[in-house]
C-alpha atoms as a PDB file:
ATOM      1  CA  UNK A   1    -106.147 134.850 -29.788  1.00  0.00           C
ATOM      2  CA  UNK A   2    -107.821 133.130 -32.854  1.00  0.00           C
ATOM      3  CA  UNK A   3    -105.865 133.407 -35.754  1.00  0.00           C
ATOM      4  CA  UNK A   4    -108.898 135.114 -38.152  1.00  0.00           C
ATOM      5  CA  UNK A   5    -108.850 138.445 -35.662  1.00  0.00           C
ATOM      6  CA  UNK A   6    -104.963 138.603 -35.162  1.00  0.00           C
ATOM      7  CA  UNK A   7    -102.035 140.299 -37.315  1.00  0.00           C
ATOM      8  CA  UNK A   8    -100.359 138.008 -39.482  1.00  0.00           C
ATOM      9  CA  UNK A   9     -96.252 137.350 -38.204  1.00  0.00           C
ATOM     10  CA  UNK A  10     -96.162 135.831 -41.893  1.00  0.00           C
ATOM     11  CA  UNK A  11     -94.239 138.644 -44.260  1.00  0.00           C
ATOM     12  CA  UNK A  12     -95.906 137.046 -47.200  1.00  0.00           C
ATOM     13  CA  UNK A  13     -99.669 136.195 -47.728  1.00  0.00           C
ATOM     14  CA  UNK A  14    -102.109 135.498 -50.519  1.00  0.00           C
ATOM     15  CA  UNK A  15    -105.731 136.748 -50.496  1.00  0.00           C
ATOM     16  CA  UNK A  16    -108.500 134.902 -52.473  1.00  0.00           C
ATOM     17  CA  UNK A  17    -111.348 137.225 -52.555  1.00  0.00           C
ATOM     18  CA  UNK A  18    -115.114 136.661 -52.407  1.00  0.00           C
ATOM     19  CA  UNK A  19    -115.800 136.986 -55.885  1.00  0.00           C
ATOM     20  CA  UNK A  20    -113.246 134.839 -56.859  1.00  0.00           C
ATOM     21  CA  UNK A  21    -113.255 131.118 -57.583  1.00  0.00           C
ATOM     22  CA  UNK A  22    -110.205 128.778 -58.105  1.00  0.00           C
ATOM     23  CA  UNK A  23    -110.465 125.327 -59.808  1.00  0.00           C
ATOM     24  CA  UNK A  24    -107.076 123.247 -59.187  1.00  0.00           C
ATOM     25  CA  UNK A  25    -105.051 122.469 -56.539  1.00  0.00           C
ATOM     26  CA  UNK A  26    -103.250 124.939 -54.140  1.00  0.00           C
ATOM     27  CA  UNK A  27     -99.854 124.753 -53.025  1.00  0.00           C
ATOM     28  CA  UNK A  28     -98.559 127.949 -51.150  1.00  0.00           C
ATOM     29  CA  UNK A  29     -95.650 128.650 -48.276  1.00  0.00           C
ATOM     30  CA  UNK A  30     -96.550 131.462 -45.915  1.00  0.00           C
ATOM     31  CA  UNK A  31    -100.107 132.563 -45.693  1.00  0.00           C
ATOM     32  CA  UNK A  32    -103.119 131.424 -47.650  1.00  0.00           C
ATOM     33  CA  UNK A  33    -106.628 133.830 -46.935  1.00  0.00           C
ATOM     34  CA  UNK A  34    -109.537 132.363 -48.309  1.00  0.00           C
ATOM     35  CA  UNK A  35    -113.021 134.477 -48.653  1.00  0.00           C
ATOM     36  CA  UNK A  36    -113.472 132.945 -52.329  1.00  0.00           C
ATOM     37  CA  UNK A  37    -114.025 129.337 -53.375  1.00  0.00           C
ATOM     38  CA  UNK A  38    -111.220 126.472 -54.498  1.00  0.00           C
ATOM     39  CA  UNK A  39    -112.129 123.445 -55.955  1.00  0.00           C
ATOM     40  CA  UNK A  40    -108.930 121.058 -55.662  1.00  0.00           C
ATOM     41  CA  UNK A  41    -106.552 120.576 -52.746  1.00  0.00           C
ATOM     42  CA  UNK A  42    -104.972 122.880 -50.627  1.00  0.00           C
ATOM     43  CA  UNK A  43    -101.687 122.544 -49.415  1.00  0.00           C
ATOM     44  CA  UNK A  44     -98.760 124.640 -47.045  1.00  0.00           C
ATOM     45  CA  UNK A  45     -95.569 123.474 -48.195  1.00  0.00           C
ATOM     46  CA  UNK A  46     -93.542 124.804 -44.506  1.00  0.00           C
ATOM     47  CA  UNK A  47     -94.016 124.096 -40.628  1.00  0.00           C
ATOM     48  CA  UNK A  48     -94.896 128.029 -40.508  1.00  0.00           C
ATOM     49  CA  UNK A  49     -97.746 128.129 -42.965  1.00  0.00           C
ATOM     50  CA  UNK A  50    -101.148 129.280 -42.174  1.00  0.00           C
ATOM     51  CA  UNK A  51    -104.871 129.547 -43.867  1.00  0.00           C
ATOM     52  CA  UNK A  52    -107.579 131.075 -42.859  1.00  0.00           C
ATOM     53  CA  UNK A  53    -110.709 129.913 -44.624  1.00  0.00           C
ATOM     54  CA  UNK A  54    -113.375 133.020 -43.552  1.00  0.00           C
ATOM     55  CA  UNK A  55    -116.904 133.031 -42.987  1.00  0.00           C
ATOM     56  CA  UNK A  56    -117.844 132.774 -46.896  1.00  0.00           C
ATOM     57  CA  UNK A  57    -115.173 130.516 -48.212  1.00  0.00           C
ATOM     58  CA  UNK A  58    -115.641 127.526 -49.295  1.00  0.00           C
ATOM     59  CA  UNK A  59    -113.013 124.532 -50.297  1.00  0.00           C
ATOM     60  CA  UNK A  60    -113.978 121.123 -52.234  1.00  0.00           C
ATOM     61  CA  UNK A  61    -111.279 119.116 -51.569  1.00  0.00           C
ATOM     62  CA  UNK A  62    -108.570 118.041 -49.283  1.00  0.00           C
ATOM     63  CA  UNK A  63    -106.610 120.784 -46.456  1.00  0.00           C
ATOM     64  CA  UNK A  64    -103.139 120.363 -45.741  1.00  0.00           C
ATOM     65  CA  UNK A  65    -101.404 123.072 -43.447  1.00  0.00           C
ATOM     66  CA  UNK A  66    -100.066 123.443 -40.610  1.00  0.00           C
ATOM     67  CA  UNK A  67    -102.012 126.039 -38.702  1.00  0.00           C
ATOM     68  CA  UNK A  68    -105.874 125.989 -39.930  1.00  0.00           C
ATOM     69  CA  UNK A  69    -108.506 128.492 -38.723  1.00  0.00           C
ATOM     70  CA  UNK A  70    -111.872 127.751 -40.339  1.00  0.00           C
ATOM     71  CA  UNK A  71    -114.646 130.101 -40.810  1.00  0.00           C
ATOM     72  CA  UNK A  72    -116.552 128.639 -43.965  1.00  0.00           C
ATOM     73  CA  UNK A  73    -117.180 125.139 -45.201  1.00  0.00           C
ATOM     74  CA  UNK A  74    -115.067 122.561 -46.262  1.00  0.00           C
ATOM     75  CA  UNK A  75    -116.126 119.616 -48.035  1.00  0.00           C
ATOM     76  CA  UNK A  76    -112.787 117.337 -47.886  1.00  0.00           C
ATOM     77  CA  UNK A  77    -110.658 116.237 -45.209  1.00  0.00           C
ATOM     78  CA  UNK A  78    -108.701 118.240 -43.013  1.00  0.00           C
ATOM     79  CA  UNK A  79    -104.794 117.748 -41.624  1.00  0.00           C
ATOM     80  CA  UNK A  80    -103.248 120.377 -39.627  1.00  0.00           C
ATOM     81  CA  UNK A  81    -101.018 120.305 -36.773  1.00  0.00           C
ATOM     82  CA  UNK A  82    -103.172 123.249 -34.827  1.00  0.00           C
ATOM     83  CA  UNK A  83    -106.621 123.199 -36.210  1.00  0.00           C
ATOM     84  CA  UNK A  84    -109.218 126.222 -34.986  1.00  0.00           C
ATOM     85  CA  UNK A  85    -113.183 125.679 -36.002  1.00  0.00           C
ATOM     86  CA  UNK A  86    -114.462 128.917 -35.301  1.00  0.00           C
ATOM     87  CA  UNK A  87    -118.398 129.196 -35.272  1.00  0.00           C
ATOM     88  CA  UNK A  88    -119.887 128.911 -38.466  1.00  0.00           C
ATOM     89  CA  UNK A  89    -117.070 126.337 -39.574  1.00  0.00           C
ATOM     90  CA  UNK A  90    -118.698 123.305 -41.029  1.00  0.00           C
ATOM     91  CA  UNK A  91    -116.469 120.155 -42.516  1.00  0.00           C
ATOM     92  CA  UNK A  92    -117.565 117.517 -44.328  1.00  0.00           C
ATOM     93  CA  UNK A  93    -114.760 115.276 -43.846  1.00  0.00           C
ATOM     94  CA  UNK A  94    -112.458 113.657 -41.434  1.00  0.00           C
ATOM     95  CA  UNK A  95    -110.127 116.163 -39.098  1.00  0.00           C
ATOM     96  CA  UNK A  96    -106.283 115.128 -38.785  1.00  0.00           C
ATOM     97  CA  UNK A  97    -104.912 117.150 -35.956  1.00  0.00           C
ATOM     98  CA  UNK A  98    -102.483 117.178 -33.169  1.00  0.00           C
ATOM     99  CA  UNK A  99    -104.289 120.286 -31.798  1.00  0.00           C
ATOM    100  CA  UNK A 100    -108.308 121.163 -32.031  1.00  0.00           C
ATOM    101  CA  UNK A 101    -109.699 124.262 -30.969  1.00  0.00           C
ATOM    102  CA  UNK A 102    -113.624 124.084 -31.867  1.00  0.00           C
ATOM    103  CA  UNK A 103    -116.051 126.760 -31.122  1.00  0.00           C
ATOM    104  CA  UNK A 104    -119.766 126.316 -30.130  1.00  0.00           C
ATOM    105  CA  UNK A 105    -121.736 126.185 -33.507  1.00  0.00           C
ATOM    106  CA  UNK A 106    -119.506 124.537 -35.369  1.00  0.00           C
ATOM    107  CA  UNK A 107    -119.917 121.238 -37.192  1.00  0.00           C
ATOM    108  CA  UNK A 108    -118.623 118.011 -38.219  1.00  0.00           C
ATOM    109  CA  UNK A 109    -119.616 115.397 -40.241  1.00  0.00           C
ATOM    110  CA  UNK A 110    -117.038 113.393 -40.108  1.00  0.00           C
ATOM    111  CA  UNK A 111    -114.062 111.385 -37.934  1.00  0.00           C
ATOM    112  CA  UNK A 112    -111.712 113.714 -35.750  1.00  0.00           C
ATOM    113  CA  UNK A 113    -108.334 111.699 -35.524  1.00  0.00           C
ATOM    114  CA  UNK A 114    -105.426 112.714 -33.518  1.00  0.00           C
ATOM    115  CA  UNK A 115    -102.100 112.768 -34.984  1.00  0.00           C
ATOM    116  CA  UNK A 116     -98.803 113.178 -32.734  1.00  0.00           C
ATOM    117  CA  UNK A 117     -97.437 114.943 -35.504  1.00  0.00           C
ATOM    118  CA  UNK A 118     -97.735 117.040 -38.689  1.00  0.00           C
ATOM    119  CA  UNK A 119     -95.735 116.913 -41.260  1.00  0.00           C
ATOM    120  CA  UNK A 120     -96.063 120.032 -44.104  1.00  0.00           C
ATOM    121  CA  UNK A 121     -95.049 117.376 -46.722  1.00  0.00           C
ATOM    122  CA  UNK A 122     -98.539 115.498 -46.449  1.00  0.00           C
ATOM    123  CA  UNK A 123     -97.686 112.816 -44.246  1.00  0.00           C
ATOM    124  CA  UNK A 124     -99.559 112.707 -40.969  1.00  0.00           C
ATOM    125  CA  UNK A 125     -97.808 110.418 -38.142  1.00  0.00           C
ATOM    126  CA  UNK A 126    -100.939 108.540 -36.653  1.00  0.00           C
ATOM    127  CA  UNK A 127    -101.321 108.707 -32.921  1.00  0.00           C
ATOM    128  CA  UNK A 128    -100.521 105.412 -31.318  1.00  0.00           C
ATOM    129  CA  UNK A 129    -103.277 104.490 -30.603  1.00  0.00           C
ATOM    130  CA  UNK A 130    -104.700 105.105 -34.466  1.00  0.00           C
ATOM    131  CA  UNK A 131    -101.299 103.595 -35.968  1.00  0.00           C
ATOM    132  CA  UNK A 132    -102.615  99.894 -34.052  1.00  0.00           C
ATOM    133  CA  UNK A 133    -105.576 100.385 -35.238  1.00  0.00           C
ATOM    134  CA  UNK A 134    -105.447 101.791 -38.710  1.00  0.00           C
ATOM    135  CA  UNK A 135    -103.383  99.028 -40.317  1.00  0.00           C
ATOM    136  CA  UNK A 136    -104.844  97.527 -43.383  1.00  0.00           C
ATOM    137  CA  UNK A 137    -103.212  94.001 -43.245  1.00  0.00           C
ATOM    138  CA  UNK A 138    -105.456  91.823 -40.615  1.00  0.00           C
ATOM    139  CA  UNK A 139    -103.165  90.620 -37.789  1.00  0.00           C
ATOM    140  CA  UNK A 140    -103.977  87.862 -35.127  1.00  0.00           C
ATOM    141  CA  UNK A 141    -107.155  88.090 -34.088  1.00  0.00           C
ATOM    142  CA  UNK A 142    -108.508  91.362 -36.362  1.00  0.00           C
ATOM    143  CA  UNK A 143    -110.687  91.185 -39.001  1.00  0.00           C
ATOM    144  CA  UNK A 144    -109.521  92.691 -42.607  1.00  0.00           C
ATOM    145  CA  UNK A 145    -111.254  96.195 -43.096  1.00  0.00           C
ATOM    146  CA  UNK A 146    -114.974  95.495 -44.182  1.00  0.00           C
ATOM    147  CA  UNK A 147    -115.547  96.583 -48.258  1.00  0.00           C
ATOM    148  CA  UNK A 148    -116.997  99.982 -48.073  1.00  0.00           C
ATOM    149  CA  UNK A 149    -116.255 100.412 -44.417  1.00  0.00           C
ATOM    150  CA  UNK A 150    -115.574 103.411 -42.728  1.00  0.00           C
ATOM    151  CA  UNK A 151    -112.418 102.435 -41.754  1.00  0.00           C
ATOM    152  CA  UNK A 152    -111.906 101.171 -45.236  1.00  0.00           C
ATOM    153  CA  UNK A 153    -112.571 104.681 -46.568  1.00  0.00           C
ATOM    154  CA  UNK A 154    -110.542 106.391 -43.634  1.00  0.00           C
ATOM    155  CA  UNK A 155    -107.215 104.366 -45.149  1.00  0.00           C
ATOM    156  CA  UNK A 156    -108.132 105.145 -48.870  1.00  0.00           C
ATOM    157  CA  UNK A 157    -108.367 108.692 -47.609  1.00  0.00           C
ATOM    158  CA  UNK A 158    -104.773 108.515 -46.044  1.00  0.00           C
ATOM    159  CA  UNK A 159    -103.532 106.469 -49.157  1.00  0.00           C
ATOM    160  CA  UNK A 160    -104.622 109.719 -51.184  1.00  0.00           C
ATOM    161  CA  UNK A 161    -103.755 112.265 -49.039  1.00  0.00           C
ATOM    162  CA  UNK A 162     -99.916 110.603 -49.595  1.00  0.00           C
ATOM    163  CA  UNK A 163    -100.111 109.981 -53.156  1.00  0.00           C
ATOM    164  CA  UNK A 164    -101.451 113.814 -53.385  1.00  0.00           C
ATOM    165  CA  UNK A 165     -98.603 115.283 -51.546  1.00  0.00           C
ATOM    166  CA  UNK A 166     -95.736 112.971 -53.531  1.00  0.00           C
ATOM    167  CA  UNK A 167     -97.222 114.441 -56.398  1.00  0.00           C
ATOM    168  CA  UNK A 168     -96.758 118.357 -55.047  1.00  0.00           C
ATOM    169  CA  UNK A 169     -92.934 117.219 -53.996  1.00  0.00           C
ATOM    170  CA  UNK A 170     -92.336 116.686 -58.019  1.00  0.00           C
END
């Protein structure tokens, strides 16, 4: 059952409404519902936390929980262990996630990289496959990441992603 149309387990859980508009970063612990706009990061400090981001939400910046059901638009990367695009989802960003659930009609502009894990503190454990790949030192035989490259941006992404979440830890 997707996680917009079901009862909440959390006992605790924050409502942004549509009329409202945040402007800094996020950090929360049980349940985040977005209808309203942020403009910052967003962040679920515990395994259990879970945001819902409905049909006329909208986030500018980076999303950091573990369970993620999308609705609206975010323009940012995503990192979630269990990650659910519903139909009128749109992301403008890369999508860390060890599980994707994407309805027809939504969209992606962006990378969608597996993780094998999720951690809530804002370190994502690269796939093994992605960890060969994603290293930034050039090794026998690999070129160093090209200036302005894709993969160039992917790792500055990451690089901010972990300096962001040190920062909540403080």
């Amino acid at each position: 059952m997707s996680m917009l149309n079901r009862k909440r387990k959390a006992a605790h859980f924050s409502t942004i409404s549509e009329d409202m508009e945040i402007r800094g970063d996020i950090a929360f612990v049980e349940a985040l519902d977005v209808h309203g706009k942020i403009v910052g990061n967003v962040s679920g400090g515990t395994e259990d936390s879970e945001l819902a981001l409905r049909e006329q939400a909208e986030v500018q910046g980076n999303v950091h929980v573990s369970v993620i059901s999308i609705n609206g638009t975010v323009n940012g990367n995503v990192c979630g262990g269990r990650i659910e695009l519903a139909a009128n989802a749109f992301i403008l960003g890369d999508i860390h996630y060890n599980v994707l659930e994407m309805a027809q009609g939504a969209k992606v502009s962006g990378q969608m990289i597996h993780i094998d894990e999720f951690k809530p503190n804002g370190i994502a454990e690269p796939s093994a496959s992605e960890e060969s790949s994603a290293s930034e030192e050039p090794s026998a035989g690999k070129a160093p990441l090209a200036k302005g490259s894709v993969a160039e941006k992917k790792s500055e992404s990451l690089s901010e992603a972990s300096i962001a979440a040190a920062a909540l830890k403080v």
